[in-house]
Each structure stands twice: as structure tokens, then as C-alpha cells.
PDB file of N, CA and C in Angstrom:
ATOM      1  N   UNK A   1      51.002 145.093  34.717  1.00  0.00           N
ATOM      2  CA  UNK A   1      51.296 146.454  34.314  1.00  0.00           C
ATOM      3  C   UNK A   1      51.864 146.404  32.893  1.00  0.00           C
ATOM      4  N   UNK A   2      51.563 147.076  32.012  1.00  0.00           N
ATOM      5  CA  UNK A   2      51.928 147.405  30.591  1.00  0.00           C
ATOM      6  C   UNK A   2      53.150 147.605  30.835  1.00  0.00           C
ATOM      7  N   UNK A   3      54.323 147.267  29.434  1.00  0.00           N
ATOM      8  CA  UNK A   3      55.690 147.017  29.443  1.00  0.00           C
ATOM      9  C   UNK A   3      55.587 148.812  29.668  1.00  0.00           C
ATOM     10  N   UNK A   4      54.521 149.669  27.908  1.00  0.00           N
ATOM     11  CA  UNK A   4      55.063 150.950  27.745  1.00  0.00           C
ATOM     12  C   UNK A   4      54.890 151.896  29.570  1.00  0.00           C
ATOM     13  N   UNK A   5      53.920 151.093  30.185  1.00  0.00           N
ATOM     14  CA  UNK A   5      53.567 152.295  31.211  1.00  0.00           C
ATOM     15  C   UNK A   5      55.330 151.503  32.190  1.00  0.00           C
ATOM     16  N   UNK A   6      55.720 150.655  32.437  1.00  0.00           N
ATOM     17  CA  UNK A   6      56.892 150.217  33.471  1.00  0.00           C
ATOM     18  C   UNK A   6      57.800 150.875  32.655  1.00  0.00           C
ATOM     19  N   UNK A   7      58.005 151.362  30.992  1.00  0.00           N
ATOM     20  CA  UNK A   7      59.520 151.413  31.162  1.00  0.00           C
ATOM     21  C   UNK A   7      59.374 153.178  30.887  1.00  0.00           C
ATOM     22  N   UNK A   8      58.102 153.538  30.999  1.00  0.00           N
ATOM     23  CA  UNK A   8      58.049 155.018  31.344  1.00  0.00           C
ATOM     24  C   UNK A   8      58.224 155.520  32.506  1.00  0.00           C
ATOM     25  N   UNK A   9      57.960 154.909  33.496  1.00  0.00           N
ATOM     26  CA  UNK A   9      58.034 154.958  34.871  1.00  0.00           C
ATOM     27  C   UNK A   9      59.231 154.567  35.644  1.00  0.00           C
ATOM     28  N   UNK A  10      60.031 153.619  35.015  1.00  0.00           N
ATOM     29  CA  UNK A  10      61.901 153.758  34.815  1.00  0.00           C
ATOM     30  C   UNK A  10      62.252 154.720  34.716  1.00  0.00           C
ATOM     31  N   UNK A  11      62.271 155.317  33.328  1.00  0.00           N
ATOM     32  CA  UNK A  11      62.774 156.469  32.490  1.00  0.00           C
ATOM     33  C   UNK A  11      62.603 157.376  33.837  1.00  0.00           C
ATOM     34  N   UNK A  12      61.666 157.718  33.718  1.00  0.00           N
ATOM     35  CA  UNK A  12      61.462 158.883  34.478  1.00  0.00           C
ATOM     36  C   UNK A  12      62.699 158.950  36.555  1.00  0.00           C
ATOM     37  N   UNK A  13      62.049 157.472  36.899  1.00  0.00           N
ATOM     38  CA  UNK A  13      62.634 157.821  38.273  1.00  0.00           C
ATOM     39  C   UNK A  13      64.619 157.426  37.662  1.00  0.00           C
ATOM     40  N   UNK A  14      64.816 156.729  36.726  1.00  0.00           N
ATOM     41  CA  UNK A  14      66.231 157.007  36.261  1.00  0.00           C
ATOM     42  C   UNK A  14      66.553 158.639  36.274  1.00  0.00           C
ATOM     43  N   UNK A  15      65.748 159.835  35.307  1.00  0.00           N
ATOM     44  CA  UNK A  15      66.113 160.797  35.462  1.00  0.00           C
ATOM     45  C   UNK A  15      66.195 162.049  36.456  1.00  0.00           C
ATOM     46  N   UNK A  16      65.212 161.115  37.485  1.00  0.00           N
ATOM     47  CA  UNK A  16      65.180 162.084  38.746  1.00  0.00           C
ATOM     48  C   UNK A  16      66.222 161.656  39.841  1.00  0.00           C
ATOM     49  N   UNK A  17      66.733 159.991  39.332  1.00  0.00           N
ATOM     50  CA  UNK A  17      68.002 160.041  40.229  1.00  0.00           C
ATOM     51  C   UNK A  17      69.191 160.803  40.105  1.00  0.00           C
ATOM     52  N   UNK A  18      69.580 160.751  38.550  1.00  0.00           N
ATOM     53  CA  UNK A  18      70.663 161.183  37.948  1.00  0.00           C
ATOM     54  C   UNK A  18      70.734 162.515  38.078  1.00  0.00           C
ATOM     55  N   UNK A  19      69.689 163.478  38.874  1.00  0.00           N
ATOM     56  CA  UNK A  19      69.637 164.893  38.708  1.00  0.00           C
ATOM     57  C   UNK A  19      69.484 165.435  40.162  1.00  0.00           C
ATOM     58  N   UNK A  20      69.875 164.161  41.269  1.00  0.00           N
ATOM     59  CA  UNK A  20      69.212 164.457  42.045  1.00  0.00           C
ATOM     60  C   UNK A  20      70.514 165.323  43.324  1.00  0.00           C
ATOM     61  N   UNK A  21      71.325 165.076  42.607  1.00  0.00           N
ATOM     62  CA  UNK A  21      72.490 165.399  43.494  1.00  0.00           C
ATOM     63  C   UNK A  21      73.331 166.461  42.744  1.00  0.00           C
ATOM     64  N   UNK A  22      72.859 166.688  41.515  1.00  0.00           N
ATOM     65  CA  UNK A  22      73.691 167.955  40.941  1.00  0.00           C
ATOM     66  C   UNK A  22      72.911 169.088  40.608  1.00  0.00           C
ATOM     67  N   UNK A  23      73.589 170.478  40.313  1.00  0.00           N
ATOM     68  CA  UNK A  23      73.021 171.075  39.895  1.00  0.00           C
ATOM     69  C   UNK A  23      73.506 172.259  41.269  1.00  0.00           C
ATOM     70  N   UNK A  24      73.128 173.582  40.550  1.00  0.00           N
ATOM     71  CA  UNK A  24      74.190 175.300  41.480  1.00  0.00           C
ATOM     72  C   UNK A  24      72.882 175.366  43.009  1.00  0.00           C
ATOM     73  N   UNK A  25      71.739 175.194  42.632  1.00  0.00           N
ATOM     74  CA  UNK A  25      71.166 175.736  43.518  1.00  0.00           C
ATOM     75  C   UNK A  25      71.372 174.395  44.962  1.00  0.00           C
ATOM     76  N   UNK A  26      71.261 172.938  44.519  1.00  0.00           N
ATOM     77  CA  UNK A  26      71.269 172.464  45.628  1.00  0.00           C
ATOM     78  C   UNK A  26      72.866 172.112  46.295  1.00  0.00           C
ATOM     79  N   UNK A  27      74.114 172.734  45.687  1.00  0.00           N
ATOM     80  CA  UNK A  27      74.890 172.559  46.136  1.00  0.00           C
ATOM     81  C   UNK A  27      75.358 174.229  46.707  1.00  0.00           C
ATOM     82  N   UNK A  28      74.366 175.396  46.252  1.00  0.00           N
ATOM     83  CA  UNK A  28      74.540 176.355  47.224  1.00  0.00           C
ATOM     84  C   UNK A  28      73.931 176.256  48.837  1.00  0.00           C
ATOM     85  N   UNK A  29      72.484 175.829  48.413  1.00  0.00           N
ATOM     86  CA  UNK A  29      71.748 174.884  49.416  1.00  0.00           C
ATOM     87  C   UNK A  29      72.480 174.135  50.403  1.00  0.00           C
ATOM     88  N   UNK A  30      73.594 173.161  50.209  1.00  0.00           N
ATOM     89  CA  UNK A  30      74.298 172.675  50.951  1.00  0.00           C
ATOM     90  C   UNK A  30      74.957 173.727  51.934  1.00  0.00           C
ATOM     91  N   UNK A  31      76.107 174.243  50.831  1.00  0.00           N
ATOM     92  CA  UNK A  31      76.626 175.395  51.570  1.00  0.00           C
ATOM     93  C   UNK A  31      76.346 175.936  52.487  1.00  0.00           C
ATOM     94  N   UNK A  32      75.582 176.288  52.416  1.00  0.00           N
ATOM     95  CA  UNK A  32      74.623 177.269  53.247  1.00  0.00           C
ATOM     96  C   UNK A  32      74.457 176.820  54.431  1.00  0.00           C
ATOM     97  N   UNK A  33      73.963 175.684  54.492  1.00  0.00           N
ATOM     98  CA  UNK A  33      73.672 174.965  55.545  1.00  0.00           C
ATOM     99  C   UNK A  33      75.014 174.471  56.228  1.00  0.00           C
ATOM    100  N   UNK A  34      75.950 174.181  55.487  1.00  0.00           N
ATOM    101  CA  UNK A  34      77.163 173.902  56.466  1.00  0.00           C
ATOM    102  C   UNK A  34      77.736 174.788  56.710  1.00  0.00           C
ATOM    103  N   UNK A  35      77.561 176.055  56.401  1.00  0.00           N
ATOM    104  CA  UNK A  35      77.942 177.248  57.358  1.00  0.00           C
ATOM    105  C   UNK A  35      77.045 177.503  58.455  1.00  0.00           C
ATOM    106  N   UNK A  36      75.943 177.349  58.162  1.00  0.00           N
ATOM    107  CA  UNK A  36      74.681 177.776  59.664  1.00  0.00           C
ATOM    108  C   UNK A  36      74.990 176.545  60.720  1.00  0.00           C
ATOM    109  N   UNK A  37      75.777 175.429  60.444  1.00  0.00           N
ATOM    110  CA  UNK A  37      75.606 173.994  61.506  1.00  0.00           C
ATOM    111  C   UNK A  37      77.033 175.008  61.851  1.00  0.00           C
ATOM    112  N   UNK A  38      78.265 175.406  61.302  1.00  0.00           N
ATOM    113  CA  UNK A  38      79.266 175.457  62.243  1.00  0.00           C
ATOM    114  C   UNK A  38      78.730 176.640  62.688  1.00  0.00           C
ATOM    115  N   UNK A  39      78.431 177.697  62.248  1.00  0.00           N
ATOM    116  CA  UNK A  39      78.181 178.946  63.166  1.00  0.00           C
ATOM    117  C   UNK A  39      77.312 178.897  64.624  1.00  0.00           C
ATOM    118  N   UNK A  40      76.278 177.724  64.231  1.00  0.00           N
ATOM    119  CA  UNK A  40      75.115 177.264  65.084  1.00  0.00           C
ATOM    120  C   UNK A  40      75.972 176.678  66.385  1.00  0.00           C
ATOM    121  N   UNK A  41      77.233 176.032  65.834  1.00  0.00           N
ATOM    122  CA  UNK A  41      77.901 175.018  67.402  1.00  0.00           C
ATOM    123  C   UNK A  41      78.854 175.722  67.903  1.00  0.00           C
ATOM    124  N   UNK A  42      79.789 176.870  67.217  1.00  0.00           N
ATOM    125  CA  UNK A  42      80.829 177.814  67.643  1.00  0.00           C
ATOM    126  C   UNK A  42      80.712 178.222  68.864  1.00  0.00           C
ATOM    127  N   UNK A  43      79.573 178.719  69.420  1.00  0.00           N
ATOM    128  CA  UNK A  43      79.488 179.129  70.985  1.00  0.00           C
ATOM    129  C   UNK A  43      78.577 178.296  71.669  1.00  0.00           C
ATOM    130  N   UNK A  44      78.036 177.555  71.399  1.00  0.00           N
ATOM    131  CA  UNK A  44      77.830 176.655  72.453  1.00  0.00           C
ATOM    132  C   UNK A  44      78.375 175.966  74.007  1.00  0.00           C
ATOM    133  N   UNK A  45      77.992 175.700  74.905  1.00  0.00           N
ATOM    134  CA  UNK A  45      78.976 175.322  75.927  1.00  0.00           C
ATOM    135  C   UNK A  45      78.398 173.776  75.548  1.00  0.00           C
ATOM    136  N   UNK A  46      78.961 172.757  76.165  1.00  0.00           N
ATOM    137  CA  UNK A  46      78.696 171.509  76.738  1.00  0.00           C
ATOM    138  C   UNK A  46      76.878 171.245  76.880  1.00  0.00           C
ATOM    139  N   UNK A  47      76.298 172.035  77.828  1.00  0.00           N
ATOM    140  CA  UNK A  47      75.016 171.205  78.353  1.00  0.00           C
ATOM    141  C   UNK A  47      74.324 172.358  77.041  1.00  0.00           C
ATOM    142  N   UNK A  48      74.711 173.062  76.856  1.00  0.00           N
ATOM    143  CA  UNK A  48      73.699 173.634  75.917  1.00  0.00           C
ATOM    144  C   UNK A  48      73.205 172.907  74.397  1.00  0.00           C
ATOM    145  N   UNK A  49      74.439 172.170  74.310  1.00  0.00           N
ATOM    146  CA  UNK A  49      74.749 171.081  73.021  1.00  0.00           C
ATOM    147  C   UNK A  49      74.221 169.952  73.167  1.00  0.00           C
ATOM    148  N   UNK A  50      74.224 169.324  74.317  1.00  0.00           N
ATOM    149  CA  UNK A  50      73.211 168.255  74.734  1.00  0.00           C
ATOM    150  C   UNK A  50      71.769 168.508  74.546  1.00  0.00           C
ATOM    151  N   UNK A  51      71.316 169.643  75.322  1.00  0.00           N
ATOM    152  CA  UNK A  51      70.115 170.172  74.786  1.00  0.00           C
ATOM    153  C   UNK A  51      69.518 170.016  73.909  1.00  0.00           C
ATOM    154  N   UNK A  52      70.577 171.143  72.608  1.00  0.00           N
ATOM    155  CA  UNK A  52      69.857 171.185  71.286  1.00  0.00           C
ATOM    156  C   UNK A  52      69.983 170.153  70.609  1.00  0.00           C
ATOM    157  N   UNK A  53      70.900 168.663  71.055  1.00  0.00           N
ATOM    158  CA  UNK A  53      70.583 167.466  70.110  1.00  0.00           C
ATOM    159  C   UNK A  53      69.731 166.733  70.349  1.00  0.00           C
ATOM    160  N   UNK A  54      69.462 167.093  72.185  1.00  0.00           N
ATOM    161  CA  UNK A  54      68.187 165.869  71.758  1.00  0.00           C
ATOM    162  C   UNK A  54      66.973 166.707  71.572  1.00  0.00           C
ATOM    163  N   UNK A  55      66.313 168.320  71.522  1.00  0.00           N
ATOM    164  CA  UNK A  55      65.852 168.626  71.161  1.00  0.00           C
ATOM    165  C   UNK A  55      65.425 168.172  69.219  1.00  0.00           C
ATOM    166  N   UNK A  56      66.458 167.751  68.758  1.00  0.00           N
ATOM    167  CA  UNK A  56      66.882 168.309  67.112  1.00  0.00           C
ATOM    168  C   UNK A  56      66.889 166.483  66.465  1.00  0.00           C
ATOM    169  N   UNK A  57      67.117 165.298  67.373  1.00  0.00           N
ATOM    170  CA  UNK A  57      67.014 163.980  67.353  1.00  0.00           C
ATOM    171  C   UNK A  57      65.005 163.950  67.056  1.00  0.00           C
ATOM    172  N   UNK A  58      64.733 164.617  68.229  1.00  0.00           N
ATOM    173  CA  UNK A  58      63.249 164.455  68.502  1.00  0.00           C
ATOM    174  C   UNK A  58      62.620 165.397  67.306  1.00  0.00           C
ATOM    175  N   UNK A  59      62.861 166.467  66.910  1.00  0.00           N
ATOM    176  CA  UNK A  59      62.673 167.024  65.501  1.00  0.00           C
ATOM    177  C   UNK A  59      62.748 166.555  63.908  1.00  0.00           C
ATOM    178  N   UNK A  60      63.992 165.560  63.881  1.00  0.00           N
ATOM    179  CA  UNK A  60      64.114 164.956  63.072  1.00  0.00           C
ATOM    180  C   UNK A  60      63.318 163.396  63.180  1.00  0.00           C
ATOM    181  N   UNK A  61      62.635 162.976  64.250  1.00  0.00           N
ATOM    182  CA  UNK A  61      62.293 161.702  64.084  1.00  0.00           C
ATOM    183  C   UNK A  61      60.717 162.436  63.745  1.00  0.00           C
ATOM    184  N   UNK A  62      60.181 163.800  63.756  1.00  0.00           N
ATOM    185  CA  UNK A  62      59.053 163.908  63.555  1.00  0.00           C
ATOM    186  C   UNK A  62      58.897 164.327  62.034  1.00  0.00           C
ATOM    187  N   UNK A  63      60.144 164.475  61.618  1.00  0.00           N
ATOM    188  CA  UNK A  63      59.841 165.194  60.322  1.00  0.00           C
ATOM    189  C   UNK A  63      60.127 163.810  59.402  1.00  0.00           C
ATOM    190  N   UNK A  64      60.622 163.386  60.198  1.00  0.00           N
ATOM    191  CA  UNK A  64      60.977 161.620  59.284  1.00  0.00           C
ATOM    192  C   UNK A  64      59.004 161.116  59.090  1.00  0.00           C
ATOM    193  N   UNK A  65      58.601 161.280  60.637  1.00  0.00           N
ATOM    194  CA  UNK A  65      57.671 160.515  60.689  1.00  0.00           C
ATOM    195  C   UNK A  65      56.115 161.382  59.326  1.00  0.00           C
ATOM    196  N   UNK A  66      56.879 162.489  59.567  1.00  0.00           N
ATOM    197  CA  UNK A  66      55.778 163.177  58.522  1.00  0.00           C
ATOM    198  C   UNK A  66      56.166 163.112  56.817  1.00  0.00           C
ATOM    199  N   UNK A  67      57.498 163.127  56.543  1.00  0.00           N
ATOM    200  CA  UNK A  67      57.767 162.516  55.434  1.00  0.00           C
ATOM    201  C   UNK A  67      57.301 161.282  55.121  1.00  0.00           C
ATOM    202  N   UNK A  68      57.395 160.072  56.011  1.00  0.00           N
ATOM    203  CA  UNK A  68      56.749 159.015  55.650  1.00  0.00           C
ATOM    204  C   UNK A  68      55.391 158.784  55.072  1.00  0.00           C
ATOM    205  N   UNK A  69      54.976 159.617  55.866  1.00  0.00           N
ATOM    206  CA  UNK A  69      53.281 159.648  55.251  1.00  0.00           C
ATOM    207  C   UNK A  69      53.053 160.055  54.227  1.00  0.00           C
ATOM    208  N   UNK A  70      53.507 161.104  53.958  1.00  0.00           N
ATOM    209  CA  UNK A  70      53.485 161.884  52.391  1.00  0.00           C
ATOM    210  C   UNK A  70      54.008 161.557  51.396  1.00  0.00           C
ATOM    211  N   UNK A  71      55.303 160.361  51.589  1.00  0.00           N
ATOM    212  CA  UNK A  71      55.606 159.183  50.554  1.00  0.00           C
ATOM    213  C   UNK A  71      54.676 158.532  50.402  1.00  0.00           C
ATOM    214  N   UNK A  72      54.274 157.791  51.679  1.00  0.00           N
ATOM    215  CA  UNK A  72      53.231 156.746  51.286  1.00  0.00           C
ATOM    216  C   UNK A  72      51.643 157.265  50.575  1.00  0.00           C
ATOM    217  N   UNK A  73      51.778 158.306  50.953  1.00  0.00           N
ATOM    218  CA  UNK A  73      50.368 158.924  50.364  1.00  0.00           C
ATOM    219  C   UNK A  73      50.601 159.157  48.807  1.00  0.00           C
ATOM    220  N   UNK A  74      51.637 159.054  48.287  1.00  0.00           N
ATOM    221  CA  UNK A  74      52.283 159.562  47.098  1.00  0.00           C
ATOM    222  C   UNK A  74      52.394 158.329  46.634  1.00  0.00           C
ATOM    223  N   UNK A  75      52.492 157.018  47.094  1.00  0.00           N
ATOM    224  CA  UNK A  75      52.347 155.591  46.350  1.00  0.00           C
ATOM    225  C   UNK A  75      51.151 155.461  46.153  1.00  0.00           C
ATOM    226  N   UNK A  76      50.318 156.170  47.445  1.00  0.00           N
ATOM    227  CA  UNK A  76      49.054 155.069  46.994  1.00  0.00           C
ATOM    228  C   UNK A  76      48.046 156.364  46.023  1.00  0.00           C
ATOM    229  N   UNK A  77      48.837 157.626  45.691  1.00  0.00           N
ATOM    230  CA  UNK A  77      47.925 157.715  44.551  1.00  0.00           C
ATOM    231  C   UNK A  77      48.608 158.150  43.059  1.00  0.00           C
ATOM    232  N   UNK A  78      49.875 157.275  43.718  1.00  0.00           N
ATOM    233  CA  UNK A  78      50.547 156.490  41.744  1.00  0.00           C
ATOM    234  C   UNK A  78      49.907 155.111  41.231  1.00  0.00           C
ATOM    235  N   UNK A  79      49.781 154.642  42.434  1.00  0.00           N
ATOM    236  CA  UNK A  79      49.010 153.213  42.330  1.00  0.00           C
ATOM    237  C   UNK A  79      47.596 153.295  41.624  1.00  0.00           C
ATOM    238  N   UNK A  80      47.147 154.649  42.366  1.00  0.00           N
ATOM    239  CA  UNK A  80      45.547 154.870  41.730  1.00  0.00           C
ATOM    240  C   UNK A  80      45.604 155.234  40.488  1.00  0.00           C
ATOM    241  N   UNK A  81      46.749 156.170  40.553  1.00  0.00           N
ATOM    242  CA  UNK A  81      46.676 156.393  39.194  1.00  0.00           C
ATOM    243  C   UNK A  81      46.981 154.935  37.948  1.00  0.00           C
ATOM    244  N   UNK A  82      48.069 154.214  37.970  1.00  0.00           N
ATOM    245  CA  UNK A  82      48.106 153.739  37.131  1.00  0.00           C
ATOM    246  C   UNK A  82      47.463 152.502  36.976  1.00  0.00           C
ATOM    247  N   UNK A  83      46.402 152.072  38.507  1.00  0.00           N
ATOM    248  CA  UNK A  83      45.110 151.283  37.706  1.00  0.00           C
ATOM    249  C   UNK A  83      43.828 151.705  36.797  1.00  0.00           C
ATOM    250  N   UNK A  84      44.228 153.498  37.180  1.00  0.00           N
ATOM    251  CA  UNK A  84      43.039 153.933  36.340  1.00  0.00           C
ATOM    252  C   UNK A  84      43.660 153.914  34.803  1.00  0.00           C
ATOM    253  N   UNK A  85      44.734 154.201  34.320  1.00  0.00           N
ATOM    254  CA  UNK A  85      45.362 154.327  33.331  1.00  0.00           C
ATOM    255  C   UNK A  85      45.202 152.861  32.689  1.00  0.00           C
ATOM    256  N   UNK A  86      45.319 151.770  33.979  1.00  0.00           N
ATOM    257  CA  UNK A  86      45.153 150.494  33.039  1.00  0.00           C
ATOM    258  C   UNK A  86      43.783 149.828  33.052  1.00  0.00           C
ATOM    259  N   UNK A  87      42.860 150.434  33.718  1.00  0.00           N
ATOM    260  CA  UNK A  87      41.291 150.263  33.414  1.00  0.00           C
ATOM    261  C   UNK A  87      40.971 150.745  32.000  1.00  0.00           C
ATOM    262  N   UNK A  88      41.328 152.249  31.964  1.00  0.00           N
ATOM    263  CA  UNK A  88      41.418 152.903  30.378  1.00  0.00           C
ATOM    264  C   UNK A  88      41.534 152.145  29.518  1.00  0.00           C
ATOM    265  N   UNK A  89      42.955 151.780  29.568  1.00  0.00           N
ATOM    266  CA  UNK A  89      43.822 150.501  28.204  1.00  0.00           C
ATOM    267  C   UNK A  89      43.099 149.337  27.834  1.00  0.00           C
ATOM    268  N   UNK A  90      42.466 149.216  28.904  1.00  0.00           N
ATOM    269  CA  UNK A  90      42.062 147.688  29.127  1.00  0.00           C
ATOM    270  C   UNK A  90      40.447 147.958  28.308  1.00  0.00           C
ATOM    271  N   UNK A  91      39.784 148.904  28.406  1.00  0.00           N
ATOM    272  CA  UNK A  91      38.782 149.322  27.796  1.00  0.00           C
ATOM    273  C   UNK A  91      38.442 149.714  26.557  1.00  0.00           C
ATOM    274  N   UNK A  92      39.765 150.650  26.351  1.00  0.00           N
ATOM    275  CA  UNK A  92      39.744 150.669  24.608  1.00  0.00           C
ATOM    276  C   UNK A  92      40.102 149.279  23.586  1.00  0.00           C
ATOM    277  N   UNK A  93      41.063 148.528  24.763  1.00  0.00           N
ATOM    278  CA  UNK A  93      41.054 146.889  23.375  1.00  0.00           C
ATOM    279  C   UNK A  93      39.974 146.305  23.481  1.00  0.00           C
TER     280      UNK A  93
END
């Protein structure tokens, strides 16, 4: 892999880390959500809470399992991309 295409591809996931936790909308975003989890458990009894976690365990292992794919689908067409980028390079020298 070309130094310029690796230390562009640094740069970049450096600035999407550094941005990734600040900023008004995703810490209203938070908010938000930690008011709907306590309002969500306030009346709950006992078996009803059992319920909705393992309902919400089994929700989250599907949305894990569908995130996964859509990462990996997202490597393998950065990958495509940047052999086509270095087929290019490799063509014009």
C-alpha cells in the first residue's frame, strides 16, 4: 500500500475518532436516552423486567449480528476500493 494512500487513511480514521464522542447533538442523543431507560424501568414489576431483558439481550445480539455484516461489508469494499486506486497508480508509472 502507498505511504500517501496509509497516511491518508490514518488522518482520516484519527479524525473520526477524535470527533466521535463530542459534539451537542450526540450528547443530547445520550440524554435522551437516559431519560427513556429510567422512565422505561420506573413501573415495572419484577417478572415484567425479566421479560423485557431477555427480550432486549436477544435484540441486541441481533442488531450486533447485523452491524457486523455491514462493517464487514464496509472493509471489503475499502479493500476494493484501494486495490483499484493502486491498480490506477501502478498504471500511470
Amino acid at each position: 500500500m502507498p505511504d500517501w494512500f496509509r497516511n491518508a487513511m490514518q488522518q482520516r480514521l484519527d479524525e473520526i475518532i477524535s470527533h466521535s464522542d463530542v459534539g451537542m447533538e450526540l450528547r443530547q442523543a445520550r440524554d435522551e436516552e437516559q431519560e427513556a431507560f429510567a422512565s422505561l424501568y420506573g413501573g415495572m414489576d419484577a417478572i415484567q423486567f425479566t421479560k423485557y431483558m431477555a427480550w432486549e439481550d436477544r435484540h441486541l445480539y441481533r442488531r450486533a449480528l447485523e452491524n457486523e455484516r455491514l462493517y464487514m461489508e464496509g472493509v471489503k469494499d475499502g479493500a476494493r476500493l484501494a486495490a483499484a486506486l493502486m491498480a490506477d497508480r501502478s498504471e500511470e508509472e
